[in-house]
PDB file of N, CA and C in Angstrom:
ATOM      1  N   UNK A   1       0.818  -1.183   0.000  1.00  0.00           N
ATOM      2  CA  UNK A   1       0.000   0.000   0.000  1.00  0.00           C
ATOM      3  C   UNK A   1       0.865   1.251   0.000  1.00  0.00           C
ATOM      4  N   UNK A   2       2.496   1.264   0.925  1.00  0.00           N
ATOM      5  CA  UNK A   2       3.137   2.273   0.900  1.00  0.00           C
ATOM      6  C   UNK A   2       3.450   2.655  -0.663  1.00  0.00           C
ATOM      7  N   UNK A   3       4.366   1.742  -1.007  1.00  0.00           N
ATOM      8  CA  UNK A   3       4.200   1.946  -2.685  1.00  0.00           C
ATOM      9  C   UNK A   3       2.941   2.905  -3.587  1.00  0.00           C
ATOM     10  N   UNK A   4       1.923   2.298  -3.480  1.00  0.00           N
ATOM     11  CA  UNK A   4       1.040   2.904  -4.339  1.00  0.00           C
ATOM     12  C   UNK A   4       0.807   4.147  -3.762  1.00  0.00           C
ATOM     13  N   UNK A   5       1.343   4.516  -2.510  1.00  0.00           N
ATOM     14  CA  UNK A   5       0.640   6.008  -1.842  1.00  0.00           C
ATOM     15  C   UNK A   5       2.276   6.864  -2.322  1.00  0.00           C
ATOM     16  N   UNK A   6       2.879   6.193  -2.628  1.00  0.00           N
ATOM     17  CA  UNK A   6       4.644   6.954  -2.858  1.00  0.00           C
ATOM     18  C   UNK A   6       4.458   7.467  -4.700  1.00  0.00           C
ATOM     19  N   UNK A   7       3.980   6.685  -4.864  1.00  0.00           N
ATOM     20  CA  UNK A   7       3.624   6.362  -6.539  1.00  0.00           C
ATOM     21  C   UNK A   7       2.683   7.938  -6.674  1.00  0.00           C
ATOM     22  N   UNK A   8       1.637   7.864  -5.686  1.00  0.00           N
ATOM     23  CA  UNK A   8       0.946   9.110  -6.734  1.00  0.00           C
ATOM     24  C   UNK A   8       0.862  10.268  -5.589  1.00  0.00           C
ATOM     25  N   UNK A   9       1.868   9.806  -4.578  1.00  0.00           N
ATOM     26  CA  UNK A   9       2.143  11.511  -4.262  1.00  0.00           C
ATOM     27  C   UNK A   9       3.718  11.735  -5.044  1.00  0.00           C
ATOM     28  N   UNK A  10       4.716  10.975  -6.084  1.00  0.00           N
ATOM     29  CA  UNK A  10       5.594  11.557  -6.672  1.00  0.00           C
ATOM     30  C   UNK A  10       5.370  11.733  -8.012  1.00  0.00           C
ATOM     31  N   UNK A  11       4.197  11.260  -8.522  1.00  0.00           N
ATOM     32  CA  UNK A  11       3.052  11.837  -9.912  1.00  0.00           C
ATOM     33  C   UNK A  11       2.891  13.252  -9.283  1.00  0.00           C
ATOM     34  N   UNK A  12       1.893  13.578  -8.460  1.00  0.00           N
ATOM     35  CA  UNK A  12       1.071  14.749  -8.458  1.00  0.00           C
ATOM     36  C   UNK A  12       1.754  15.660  -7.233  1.00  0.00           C
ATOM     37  N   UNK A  13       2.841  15.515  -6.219  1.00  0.00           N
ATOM     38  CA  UNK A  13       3.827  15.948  -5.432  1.00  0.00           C
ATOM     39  C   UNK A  13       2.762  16.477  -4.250  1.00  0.00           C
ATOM     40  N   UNK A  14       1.826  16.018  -4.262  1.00  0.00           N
ATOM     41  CA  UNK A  14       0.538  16.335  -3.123  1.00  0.00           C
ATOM     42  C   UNK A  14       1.044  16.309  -2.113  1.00  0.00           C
ATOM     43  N   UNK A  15       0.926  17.557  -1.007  1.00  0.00           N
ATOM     44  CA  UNK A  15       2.464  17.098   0.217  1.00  0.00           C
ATOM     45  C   UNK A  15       1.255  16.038   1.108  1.00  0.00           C
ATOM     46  N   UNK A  16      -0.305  16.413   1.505  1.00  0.00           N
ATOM     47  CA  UNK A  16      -1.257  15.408   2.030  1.00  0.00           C
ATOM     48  C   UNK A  16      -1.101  14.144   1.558  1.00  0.00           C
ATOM     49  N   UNK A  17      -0.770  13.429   0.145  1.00  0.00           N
ATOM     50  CA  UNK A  17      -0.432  12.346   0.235  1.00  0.00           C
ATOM     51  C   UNK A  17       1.363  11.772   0.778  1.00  0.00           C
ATOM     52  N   UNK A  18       1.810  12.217   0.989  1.00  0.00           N
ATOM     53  CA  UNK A  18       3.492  12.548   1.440  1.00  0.00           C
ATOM     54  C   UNK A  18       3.123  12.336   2.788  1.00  0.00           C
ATOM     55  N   UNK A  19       2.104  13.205   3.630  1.00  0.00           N
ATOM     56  CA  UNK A  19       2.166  12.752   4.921  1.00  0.00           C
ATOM     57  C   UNK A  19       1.076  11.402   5.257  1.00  0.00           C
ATOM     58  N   UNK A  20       0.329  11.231   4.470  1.00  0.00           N
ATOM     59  CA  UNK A  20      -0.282  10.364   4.527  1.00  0.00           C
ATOM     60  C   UNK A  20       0.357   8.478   4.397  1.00  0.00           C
ATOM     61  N   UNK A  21       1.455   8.440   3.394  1.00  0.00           N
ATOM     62  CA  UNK A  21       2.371   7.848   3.587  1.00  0.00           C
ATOM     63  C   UNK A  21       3.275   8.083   4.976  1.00  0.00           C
ATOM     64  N   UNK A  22       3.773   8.967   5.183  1.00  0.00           N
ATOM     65  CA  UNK A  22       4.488   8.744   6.439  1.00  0.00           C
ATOM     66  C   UNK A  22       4.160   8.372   7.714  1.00  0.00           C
ATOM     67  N   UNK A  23       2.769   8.464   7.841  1.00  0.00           N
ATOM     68  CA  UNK A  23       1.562   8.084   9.062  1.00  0.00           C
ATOM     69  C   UNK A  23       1.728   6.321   8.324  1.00  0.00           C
ATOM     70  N   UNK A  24       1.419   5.831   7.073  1.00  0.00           N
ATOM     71  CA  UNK A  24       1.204   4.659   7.026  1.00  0.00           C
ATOM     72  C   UNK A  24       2.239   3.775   7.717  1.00  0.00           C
ATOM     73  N   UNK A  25       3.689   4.497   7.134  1.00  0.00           N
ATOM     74  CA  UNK A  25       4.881   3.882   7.640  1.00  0.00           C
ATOM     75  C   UNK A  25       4.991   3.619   9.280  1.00  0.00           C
ATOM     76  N   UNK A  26       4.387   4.879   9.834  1.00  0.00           N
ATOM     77  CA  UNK A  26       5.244   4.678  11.363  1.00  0.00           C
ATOM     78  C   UNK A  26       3.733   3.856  12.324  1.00  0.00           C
ATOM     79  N   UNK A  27       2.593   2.940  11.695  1.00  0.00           N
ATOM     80  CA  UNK A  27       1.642   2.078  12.314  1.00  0.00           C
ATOM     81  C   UNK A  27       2.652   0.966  12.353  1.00  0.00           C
ATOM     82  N   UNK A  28       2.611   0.167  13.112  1.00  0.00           N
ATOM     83  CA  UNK A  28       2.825  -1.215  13.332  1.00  0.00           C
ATOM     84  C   UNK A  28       2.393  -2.140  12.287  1.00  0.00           C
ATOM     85  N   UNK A  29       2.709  -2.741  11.545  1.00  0.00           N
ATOM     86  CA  UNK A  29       2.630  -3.767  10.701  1.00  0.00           C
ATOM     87  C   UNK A  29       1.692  -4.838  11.432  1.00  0.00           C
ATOM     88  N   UNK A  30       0.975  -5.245  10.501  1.00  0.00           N
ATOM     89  CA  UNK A  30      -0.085  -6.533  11.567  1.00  0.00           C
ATOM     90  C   UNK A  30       0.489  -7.568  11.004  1.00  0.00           C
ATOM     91  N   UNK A  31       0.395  -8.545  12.068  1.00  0.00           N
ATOM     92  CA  UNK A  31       1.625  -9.665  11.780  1.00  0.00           C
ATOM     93  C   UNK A  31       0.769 -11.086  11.299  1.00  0.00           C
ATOM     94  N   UNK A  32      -1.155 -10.609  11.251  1.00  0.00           N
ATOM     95  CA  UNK A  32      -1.743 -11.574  10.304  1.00  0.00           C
ATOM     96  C   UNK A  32      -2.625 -10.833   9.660  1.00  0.00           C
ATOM     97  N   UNK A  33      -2.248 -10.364   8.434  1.00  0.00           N
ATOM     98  CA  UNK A  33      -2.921  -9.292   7.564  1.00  0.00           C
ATOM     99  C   UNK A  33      -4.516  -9.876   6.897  1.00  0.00           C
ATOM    100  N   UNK A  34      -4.580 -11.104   7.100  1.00  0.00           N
ATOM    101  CA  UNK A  34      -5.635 -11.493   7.143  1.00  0.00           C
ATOM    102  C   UNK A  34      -7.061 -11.501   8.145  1.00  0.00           C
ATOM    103  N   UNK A  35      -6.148 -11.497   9.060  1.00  0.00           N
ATOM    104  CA  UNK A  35      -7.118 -11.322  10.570  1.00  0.00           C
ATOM    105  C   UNK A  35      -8.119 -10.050  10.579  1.00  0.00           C
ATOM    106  N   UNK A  36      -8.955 -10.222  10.782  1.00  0.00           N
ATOM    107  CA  UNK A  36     -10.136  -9.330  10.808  1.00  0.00           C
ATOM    108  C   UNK A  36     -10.346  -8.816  12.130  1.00  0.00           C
ATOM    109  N   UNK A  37     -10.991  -8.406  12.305  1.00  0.00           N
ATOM    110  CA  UNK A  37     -11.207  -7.350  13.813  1.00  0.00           C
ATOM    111  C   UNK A  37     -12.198  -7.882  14.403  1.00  0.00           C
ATOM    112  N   UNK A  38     -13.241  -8.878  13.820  1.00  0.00           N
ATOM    113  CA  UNK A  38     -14.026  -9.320  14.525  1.00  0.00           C
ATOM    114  C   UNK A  38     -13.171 -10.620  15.085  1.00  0.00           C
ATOM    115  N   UNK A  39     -12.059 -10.975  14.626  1.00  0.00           N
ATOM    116  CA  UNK A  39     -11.866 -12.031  15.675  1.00  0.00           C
ATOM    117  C   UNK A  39     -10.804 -11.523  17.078  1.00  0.00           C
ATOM    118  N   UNK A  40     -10.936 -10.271  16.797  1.00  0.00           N
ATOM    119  CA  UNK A  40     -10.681  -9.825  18.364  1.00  0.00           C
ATOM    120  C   UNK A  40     -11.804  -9.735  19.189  1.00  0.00           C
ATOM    121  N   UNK A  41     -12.676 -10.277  19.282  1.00  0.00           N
ATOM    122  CA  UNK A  41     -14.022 -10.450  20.279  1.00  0.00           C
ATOM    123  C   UNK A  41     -13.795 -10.762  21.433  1.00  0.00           C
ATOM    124  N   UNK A  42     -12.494 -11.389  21.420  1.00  0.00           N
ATOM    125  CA  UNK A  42     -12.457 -12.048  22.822  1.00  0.00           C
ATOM    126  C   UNK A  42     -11.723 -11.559  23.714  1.00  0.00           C
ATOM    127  N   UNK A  43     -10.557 -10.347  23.312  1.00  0.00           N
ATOM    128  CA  UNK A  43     -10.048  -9.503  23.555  1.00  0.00           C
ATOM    129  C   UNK A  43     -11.193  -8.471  25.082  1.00  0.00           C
ATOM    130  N   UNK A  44     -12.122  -8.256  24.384  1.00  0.00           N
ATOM    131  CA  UNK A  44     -13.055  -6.886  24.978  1.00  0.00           C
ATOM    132  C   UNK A  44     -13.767  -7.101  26.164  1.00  0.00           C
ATOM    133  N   UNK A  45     -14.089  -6.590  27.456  1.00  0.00           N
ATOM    134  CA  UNK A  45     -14.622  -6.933  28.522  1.00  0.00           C
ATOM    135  C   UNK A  45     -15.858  -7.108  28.440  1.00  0.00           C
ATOM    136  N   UNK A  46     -16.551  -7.859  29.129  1.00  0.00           N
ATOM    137  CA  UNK A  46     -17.403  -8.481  29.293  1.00  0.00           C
ATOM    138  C   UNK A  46     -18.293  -8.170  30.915  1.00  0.00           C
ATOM    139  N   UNK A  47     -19.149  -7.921  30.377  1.00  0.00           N
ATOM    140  CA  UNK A  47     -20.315  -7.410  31.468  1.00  0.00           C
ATOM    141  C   UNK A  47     -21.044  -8.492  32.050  1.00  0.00           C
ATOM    142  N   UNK A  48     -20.768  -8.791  33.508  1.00  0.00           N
ATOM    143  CA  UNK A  48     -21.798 -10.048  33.692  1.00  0.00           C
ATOM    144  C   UNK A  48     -22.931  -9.680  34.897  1.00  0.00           C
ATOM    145  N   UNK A  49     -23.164  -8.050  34.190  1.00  0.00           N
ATOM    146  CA  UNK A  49     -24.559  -7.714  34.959  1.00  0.00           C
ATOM    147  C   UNK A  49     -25.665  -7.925  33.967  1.00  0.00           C
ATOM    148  N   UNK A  50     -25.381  -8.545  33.146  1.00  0.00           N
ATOM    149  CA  UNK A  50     -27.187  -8.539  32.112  1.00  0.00           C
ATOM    150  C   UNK A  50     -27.907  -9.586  32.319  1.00  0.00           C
TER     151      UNK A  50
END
């Protein structure tokens, strides 16, 4: 994804895509890019007043 955001902020020199790449760079890499967010469910607290 960094690529393609490097690609057309050095086409169109957009400095918003420039920082927008540099925000992509400095997230943490997810180490199963497949993993979805719903299988963090089990992660989240749990209320056992209902």
């Amino acid at each position: 994804m960094i690529d393609l955001v490097w690609k057309l902020f050095s086409q169109t020199g957009n400095i918003e895509t420039y920082l927008l790449m540099k925000e992509l760079e400095s997230e943490p890499q997810e180490t199963e890019p497949n993993q979805s967010s719903t299988n963090n469910l089990e992660n989240l607290p749990v209320d056992s007043n209902l």
